[in-house]
PDB file of N, CA and C in Angstrom:
ATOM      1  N   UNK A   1      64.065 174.253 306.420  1.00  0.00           N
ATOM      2  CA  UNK A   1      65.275 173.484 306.255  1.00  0.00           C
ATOM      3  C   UNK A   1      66.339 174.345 305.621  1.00  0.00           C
ATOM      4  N   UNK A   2      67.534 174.095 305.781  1.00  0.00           N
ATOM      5  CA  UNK A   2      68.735 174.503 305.233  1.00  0.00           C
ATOM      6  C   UNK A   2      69.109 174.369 303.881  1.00  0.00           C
ATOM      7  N   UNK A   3      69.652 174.966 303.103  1.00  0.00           N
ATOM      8  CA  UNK A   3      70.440 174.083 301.995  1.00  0.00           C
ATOM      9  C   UNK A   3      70.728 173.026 301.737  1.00  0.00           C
ATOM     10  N   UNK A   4      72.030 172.747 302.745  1.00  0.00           N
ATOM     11  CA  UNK A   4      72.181 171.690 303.011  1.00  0.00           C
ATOM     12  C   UNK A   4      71.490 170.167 303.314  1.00  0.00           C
ATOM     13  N   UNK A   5      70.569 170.559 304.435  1.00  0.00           N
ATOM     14  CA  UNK A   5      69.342 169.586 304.600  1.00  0.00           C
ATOM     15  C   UNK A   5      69.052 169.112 303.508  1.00  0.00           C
ATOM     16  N   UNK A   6      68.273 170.295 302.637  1.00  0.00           N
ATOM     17  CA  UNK A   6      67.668 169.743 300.573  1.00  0.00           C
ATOM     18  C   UNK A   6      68.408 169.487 300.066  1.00  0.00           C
ATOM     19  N   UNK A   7      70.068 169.218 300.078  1.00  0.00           N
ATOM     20  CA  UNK A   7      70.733 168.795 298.937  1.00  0.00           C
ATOM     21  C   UNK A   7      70.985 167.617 299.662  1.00  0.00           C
ATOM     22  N   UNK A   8      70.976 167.264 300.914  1.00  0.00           N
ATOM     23  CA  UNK A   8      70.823 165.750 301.224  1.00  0.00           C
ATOM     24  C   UNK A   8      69.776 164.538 301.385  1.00  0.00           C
ATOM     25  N   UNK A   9      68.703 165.511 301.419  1.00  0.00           N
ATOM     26  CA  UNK A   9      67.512 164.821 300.897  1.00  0.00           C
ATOM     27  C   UNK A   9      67.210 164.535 299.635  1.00  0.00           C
ATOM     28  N   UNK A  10      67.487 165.239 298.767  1.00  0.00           N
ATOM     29  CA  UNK A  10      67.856 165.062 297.467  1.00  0.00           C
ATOM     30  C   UNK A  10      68.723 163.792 296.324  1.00  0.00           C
ATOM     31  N   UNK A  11      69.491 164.028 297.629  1.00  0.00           N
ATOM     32  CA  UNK A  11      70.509 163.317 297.476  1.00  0.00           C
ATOM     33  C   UNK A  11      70.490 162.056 297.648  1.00  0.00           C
ATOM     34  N   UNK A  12      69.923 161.849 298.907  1.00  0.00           N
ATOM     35  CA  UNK A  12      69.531 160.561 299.425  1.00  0.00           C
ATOM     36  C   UNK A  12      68.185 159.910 298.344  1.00  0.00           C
ATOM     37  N   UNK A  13      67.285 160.707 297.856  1.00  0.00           N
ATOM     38  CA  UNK A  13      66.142 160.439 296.891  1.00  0.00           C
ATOM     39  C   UNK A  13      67.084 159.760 295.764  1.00  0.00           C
ATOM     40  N   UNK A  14      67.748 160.760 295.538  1.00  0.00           N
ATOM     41  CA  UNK A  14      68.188 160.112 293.571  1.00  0.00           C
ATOM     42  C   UNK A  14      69.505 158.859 293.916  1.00  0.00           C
ATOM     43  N   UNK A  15      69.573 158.668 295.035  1.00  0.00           N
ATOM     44  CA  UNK A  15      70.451 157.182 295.342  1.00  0.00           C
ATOM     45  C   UNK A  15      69.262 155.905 295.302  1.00  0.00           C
ATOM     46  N   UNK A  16      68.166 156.333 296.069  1.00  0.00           N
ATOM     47  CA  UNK A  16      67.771 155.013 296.002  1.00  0.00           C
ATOM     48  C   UNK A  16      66.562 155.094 294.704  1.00  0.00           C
ATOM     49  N   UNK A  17      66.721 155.655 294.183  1.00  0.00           N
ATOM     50  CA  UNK A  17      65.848 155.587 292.628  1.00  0.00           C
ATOM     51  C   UNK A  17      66.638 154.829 292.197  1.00  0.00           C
ATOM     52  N   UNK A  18      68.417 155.140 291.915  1.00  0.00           N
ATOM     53  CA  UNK A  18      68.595 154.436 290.979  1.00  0.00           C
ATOM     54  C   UNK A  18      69.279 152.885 291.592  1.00  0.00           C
ATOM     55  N   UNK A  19      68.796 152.391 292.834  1.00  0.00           N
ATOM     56  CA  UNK A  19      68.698 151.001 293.144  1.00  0.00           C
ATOM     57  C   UNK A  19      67.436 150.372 293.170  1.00  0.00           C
ATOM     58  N   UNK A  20      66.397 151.379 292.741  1.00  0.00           N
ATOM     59  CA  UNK A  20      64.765 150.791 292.471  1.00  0.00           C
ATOM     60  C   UNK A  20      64.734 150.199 291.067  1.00  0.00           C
ATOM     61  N   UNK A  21      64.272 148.889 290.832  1.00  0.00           N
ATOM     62  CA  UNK A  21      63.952 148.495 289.585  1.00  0.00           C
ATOM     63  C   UNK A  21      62.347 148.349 289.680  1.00  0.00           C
ATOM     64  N   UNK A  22      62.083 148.924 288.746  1.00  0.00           N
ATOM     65  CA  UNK A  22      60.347 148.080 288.489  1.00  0.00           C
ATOM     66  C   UNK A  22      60.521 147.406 287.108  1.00  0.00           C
ATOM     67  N   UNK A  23      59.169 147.020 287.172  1.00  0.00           N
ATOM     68  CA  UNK A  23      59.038 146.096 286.090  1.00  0.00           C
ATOM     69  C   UNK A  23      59.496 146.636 284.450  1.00  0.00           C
ATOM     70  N   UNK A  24      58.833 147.677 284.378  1.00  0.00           N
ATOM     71  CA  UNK A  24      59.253 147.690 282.909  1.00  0.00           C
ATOM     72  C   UNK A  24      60.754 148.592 282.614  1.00  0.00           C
ATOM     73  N   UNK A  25      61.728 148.656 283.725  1.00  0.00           N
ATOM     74  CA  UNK A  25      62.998 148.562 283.710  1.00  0.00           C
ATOM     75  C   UNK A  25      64.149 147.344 283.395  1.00  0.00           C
ATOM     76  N   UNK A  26      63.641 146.150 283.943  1.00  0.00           N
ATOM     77  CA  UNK A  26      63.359 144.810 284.273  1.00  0.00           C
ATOM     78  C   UNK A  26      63.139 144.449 283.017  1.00  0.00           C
ATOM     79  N   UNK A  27      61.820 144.695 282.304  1.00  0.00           N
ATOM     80  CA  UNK A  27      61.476 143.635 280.771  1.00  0.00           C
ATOM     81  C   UNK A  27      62.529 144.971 279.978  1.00  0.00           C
ATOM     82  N   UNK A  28      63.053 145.667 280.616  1.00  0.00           N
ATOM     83  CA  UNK A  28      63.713 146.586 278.896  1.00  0.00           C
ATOM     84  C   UNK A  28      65.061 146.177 278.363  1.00  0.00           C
ATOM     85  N   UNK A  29      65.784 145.584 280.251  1.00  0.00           N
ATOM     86  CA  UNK A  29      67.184 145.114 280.176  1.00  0.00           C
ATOM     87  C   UNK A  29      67.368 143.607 280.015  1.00  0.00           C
ATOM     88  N   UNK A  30      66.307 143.029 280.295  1.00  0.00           N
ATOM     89  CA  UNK A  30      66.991 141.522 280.180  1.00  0.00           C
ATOM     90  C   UNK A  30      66.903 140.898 278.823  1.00  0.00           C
ATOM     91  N   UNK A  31      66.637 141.442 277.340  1.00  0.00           N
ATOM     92  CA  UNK A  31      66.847 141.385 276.618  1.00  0.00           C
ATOM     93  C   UNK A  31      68.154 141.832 276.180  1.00  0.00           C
ATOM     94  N   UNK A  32      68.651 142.911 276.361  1.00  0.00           N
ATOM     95  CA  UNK A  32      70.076 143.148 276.274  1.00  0.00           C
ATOM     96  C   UNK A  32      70.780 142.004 277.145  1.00  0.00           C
ATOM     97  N   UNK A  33      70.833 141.841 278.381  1.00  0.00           N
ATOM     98  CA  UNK A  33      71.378 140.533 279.117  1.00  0.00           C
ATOM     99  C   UNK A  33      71.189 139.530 278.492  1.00  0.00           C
ATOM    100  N   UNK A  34      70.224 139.295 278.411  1.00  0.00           N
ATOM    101  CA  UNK A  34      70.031 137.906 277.415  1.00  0.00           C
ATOM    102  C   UNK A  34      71.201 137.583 275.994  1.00  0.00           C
ATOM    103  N   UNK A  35      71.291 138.596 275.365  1.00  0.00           N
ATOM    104  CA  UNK A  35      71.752 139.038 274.293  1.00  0.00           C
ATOM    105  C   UNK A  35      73.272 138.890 274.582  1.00  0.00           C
ATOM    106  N   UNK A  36      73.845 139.519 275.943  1.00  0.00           N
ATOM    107  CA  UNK A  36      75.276 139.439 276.321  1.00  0.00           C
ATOM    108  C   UNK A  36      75.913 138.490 276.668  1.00  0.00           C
ATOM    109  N   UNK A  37      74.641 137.461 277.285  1.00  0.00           N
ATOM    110  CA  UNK A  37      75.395 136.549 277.956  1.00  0.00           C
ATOM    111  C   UNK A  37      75.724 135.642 276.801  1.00  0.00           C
ATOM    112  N   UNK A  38      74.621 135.362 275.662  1.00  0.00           N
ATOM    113  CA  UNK A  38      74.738 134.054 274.795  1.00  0.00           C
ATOM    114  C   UNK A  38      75.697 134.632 273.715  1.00  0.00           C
ATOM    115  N   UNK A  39      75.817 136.158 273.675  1.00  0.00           N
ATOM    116  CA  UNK A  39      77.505 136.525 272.998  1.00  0.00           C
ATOM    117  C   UNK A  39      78.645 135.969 273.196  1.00  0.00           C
ATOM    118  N   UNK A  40      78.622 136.397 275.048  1.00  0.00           N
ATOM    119  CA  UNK A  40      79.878 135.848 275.390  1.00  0.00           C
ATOM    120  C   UNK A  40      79.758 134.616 275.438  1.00  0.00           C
ATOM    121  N   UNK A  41      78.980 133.222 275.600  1.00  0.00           N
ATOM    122  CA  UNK A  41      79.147 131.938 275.183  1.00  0.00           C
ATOM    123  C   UNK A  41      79.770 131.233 273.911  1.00  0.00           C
ATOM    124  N   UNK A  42      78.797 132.245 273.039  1.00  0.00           N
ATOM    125  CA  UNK A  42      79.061 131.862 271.391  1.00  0.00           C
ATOM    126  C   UNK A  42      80.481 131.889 271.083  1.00  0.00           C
ATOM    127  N   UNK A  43      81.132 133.014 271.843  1.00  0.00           N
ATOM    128  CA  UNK A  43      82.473 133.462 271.420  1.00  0.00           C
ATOM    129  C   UNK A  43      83.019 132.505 272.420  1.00  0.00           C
ATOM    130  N   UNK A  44      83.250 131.957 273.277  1.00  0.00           N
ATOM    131  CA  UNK A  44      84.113 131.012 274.041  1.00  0.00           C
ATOM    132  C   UNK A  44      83.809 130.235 273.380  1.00  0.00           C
ATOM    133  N   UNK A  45      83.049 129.562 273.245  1.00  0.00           N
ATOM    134  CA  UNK A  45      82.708 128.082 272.121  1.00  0.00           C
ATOM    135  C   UNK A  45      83.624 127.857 271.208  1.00  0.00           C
ATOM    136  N   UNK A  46      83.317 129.640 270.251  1.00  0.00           N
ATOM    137  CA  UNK A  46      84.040 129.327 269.000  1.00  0.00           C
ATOM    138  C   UNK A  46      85.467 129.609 269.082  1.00  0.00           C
ATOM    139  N   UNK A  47      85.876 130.242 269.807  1.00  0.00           N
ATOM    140  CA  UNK A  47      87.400 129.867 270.290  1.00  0.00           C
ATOM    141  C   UNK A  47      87.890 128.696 270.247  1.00  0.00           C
ATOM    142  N   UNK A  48      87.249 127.851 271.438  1.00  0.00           N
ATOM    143  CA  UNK A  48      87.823 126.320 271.276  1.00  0.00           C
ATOM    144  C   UNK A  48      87.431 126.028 270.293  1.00  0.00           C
ATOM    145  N   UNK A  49      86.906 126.269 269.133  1.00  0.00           N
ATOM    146  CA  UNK A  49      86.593 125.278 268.276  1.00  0.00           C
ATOM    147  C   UNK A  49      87.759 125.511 267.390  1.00  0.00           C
ATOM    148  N   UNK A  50      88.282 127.192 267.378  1.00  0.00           N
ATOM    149  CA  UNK A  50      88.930 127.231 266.256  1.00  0.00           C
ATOM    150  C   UNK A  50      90.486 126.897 266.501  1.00  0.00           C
ATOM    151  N   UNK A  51      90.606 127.226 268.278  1.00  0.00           N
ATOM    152  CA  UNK A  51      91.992 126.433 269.088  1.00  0.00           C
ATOM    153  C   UNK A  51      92.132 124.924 268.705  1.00  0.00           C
ATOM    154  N   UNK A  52      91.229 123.997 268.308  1.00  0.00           N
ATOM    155  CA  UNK A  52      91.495 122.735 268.323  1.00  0.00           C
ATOM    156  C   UNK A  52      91.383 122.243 267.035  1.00  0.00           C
ATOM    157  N   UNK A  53      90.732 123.197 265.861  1.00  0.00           N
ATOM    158  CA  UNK A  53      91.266 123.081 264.550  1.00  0.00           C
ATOM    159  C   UNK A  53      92.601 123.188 264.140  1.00  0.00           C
ATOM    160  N   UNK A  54      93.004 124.417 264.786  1.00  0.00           N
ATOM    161  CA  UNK A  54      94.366 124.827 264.381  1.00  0.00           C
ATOM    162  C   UNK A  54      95.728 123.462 264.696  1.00  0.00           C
ATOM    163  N   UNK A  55      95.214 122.711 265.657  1.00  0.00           N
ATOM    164  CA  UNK A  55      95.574 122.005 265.560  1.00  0.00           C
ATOM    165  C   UNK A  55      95.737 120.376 264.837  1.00  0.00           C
ATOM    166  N   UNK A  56      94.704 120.693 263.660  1.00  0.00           N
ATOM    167  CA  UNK A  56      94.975 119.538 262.683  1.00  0.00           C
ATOM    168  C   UNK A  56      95.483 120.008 261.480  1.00  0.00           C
ATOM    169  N   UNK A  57      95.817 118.738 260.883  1.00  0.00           N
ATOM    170  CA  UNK A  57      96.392 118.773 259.520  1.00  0.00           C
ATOM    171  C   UNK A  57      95.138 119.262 258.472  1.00  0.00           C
ATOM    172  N   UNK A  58      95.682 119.765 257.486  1.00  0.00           N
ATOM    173  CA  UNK A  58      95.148 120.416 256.208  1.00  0.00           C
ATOM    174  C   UNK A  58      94.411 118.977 255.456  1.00  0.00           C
ATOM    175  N   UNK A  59      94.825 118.073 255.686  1.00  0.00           N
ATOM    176  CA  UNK A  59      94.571 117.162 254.083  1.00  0.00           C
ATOM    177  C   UNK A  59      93.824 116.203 255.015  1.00  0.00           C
ATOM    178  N   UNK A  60      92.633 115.542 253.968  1.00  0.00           N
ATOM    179  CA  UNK A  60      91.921 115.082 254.521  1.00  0.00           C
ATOM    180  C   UNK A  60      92.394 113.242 254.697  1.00  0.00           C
ATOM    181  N   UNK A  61      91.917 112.862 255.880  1.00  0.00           N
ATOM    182  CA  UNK A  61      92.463 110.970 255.797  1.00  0.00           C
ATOM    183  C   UNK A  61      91.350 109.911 255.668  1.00  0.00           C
ATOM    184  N   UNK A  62      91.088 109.161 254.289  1.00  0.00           N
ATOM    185  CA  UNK A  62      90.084 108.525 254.328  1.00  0.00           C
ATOM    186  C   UNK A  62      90.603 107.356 254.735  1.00  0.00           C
ATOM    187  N   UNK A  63      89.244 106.825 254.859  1.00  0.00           N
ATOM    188  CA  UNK A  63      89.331 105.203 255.627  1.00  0.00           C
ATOM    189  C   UNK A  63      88.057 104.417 254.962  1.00  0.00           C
ATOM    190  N   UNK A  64      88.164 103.374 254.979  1.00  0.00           N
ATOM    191  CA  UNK A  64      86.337 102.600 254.801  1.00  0.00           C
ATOM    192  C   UNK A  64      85.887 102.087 255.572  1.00  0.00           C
ATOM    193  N   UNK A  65      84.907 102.490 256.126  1.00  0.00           N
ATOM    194  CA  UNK A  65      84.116 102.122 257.100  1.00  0.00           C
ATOM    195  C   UNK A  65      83.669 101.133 257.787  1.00  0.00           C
ATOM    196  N   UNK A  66      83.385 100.536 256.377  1.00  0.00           N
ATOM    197  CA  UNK A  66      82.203  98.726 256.074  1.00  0.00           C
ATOM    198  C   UNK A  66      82.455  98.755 254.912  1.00  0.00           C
ATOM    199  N   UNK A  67      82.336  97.555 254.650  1.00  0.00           N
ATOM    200  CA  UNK A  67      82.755  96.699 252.949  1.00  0.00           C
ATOM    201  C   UNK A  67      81.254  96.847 252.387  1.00  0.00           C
ATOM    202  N   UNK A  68      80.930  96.071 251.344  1.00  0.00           N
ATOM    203  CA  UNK A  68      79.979  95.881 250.618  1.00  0.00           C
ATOM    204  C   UNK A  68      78.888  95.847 251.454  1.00  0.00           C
ATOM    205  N   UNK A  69      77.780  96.033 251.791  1.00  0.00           N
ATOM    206  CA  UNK A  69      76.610  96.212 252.444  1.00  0.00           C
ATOM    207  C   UNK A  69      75.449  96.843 251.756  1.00  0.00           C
ATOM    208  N   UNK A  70      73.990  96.128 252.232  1.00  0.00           N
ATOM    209  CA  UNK A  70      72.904  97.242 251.695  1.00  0.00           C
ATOM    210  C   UNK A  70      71.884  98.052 253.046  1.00  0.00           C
ATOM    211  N   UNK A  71      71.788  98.734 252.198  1.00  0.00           N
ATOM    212  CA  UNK A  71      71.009 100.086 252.798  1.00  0.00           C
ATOM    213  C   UNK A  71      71.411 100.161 254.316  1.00  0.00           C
ATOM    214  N   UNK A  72      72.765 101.286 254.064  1.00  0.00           N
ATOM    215  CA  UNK A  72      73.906 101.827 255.318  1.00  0.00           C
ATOM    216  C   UNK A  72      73.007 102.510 255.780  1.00  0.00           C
ATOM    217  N   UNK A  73      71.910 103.819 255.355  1.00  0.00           N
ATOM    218  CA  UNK A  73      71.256 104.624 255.977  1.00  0.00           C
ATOM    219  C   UNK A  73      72.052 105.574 256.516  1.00  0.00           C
ATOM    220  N   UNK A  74      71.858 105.802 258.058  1.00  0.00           N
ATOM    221  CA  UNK A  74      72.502 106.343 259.029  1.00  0.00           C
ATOM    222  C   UNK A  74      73.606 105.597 259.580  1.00  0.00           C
ATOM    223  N   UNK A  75      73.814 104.281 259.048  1.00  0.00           N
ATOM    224  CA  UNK A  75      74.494 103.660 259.928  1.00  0.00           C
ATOM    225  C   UNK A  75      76.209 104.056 259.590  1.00  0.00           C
ATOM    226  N   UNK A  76      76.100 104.255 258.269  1.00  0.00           N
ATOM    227  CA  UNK A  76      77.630 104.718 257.948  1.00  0.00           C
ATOM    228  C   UNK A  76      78.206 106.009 258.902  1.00  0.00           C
ATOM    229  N   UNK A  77      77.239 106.565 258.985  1.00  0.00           N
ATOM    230  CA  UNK A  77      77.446 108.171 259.486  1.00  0.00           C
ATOM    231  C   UNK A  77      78.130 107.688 261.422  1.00  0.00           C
ATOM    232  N   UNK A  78      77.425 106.893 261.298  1.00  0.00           N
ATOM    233  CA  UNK A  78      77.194 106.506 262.852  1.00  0.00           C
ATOM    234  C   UNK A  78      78.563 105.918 263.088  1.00  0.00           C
ATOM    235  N   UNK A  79      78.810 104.518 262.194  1.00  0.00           N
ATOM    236  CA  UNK A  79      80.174 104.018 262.254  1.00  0.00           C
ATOM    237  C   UNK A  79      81.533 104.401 261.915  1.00  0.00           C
ATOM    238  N   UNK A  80      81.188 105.541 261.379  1.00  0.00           N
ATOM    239  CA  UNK A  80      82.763 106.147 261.121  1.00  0.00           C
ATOM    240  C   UNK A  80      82.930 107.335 262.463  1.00  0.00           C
ATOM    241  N   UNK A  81      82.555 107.763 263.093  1.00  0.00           N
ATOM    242  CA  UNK A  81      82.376 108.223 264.338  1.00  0.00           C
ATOM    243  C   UNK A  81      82.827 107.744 265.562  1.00  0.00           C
ATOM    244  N   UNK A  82      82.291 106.470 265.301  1.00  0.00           N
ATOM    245  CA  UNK A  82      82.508 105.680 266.346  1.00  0.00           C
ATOM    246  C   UNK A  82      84.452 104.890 266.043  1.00  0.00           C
ATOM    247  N   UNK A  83      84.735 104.924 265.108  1.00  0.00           N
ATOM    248  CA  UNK A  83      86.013 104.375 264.234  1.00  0.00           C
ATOM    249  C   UNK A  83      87.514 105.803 264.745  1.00  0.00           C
ATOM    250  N   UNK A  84      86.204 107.087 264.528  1.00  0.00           N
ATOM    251  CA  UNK A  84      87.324 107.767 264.508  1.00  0.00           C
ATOM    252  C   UNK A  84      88.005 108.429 265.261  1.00  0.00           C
ATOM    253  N   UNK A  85      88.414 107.358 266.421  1.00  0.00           N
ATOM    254  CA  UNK A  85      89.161 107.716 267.403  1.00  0.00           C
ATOM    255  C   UNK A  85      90.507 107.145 267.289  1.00  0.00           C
ATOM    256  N   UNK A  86      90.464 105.741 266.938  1.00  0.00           N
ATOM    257  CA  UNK A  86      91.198 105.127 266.044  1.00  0.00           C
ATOM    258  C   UNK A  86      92.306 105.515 265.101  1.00  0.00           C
ATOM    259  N   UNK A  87      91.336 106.224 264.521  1.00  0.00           N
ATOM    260  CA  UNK A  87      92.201 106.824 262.958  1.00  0.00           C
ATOM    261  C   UNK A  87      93.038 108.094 263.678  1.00  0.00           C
ATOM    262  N   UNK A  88      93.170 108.826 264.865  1.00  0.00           N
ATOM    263  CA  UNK A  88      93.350 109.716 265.298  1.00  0.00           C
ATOM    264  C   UNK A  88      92.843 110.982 264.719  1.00  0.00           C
ATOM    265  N   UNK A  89      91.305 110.933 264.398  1.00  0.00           N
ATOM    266  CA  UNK A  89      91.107 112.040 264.155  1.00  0.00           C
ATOM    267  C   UNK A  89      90.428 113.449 264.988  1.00  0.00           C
ATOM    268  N   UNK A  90      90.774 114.377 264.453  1.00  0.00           N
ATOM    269  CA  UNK A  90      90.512 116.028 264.967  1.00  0.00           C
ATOM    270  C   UNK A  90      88.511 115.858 265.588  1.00  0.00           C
ATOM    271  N   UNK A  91      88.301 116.262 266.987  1.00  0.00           N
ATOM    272  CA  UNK A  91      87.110 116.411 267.509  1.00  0.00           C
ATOM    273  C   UNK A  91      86.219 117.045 266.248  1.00  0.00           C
ATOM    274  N   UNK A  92      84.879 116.584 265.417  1.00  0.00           N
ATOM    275  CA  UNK A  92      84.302 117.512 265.128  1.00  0.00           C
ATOM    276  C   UNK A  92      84.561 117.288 263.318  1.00  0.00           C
ATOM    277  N   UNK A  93      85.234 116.391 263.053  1.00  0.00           N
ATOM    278  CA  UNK A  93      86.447 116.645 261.887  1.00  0.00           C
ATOM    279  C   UNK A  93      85.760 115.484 260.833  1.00  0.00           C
ATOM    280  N   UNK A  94      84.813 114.689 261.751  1.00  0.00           N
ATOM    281  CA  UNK A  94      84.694 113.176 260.734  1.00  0.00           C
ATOM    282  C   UNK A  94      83.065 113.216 259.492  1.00  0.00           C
ATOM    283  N   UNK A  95      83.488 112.952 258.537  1.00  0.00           N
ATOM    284  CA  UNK A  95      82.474 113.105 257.436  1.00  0.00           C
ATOM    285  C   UNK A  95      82.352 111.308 256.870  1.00  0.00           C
ATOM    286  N   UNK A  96      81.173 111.114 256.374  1.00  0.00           N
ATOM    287  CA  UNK A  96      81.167 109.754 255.474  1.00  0.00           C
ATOM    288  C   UNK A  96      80.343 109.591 254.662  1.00  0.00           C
ATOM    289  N   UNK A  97      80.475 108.941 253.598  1.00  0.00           N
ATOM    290  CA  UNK A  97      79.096 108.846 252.307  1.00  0.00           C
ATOM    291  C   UNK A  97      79.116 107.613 252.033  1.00  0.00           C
ATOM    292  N   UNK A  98      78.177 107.031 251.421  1.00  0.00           N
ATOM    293  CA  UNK A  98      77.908 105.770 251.201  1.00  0.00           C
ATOM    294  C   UNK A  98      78.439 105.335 249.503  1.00  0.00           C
ATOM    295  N   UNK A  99      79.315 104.593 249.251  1.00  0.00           N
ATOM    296  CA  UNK A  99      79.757 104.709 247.702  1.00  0.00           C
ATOM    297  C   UNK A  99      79.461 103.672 247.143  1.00  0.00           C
ATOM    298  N   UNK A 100      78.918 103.550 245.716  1.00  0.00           N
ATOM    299  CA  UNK A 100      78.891 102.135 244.961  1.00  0.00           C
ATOM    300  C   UNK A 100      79.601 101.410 244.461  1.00  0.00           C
ATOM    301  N   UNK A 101      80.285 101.968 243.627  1.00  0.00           N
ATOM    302  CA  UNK A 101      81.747 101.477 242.802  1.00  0.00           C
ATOM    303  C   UNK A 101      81.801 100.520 243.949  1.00  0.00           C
ATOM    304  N   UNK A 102      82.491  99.258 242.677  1.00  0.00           N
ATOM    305  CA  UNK A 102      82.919  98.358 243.608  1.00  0.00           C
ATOM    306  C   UNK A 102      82.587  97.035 244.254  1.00  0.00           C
ATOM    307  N   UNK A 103      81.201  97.208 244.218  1.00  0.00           N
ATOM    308  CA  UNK A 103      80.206  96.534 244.526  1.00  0.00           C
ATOM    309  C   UNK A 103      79.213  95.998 243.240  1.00  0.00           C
ATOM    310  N   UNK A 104      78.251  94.920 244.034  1.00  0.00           N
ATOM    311  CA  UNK A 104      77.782  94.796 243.029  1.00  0.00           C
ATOM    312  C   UNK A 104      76.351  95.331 243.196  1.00  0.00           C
ATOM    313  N   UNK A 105      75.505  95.535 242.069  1.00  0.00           N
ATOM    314  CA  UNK A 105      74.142  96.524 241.894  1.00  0.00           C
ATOM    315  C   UNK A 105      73.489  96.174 242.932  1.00  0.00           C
ATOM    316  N   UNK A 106      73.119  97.824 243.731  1.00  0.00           N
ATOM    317  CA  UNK A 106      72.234  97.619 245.172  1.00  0.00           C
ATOM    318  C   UNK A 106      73.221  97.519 246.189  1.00  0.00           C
ATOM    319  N   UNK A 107      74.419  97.346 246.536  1.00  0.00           N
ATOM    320  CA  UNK A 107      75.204  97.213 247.273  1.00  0.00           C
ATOM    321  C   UNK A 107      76.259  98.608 247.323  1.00  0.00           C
ATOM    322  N   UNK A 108      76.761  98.854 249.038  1.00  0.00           N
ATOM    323  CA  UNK A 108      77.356  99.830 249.177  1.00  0.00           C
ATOM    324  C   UNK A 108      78.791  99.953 249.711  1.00  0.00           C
ATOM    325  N   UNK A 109      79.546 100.612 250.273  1.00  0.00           N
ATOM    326  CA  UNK A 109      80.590 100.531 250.724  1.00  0.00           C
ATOM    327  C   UNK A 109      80.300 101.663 251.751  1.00  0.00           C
ATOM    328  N   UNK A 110      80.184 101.830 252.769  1.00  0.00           N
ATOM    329  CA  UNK A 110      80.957 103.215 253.836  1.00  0.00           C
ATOM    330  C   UNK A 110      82.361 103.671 253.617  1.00  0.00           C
ATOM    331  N   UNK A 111      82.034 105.346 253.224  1.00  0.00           N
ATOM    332  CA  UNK A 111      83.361 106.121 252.843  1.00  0.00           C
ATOM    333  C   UNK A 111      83.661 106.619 254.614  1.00  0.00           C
ATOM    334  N   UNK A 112      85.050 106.946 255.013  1.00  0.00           N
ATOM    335  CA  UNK A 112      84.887 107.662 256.339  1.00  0.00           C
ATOM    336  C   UNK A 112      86.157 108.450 255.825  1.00  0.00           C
ATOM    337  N   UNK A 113      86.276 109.880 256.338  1.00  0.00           N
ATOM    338  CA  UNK A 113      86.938 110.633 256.425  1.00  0.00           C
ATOM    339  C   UNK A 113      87.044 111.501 257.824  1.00  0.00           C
ATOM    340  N   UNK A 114      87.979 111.886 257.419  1.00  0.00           N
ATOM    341  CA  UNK A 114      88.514 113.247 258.591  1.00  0.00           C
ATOM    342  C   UNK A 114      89.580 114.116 258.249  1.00  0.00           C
ATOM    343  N   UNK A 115      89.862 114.842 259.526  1.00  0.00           N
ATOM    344  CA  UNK A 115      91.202 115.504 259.602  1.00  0.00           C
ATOM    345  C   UNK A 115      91.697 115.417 260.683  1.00  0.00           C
ATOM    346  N   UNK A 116      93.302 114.710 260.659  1.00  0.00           N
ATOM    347  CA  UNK A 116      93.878 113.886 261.570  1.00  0.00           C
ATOM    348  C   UNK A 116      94.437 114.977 262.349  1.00  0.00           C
ATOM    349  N   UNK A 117      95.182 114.960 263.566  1.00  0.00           N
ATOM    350  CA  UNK A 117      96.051 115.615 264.386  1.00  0.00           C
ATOM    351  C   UNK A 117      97.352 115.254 264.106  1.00  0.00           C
ATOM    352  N   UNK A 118      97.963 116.754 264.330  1.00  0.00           N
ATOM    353  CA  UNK A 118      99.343 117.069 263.747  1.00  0.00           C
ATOM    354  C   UNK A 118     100.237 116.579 264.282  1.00  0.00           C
TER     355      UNK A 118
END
């Protein structure tokens, strides 16, 4: 053969090597892939999250939930959620605690808060 001939056989060899995957090429990269893709998710996520903060107000807006009641549990958490669309508050934004004052012994009140849109 020619020169030429071997530098195109050659040539032609180290092209399709590097379109051959085997396996433990395969288990070495899809951990890095793995790794890239749920990067770039995490970071789009937290974009919108921090795009749609920026759009509320600083100070927080309480509300009450439910009046005097016993044992709110989960349910306070649940009903100010459900309220705070109402109140116009920020996606993501709504907090609530169960308070005593006010009431009488054993009895509660639902606190609801947020942060409203600007």
């Amino acid at each position: 053969m020619t020169a030429t001939g071997t530098q195109s056989k050659a040539s032609s060899s180290a092209h399709t090597h590097l379109l051959y995957l085997d396996s433990s090429t395969t288990e070495m990269h899809l951990p890095f892939l793995l790794t890239l893709a749920l990067t770039t998710l995490t970071t789009a996520i937290l974009s919108e999250t921090v795009d749609a903060l920026a759009k509320c107000s600083d100070s927080r807006h309480p509300w009450q939930g439910g009046g005097c009641e016993k044992k709110w549990g989960g349910g306070c958490a649940q009903r100010c959620k459900n309220q705070a669309g109402k109140e116009n508050c920020c996606a993501g934004t709504t907090g609530s605690f169960v308070d005593g004052s006010g009431c009488i012994w054993g009895w509660e009140t639902c606190e609801c808060y947020c942060y409203t849109k600007k």
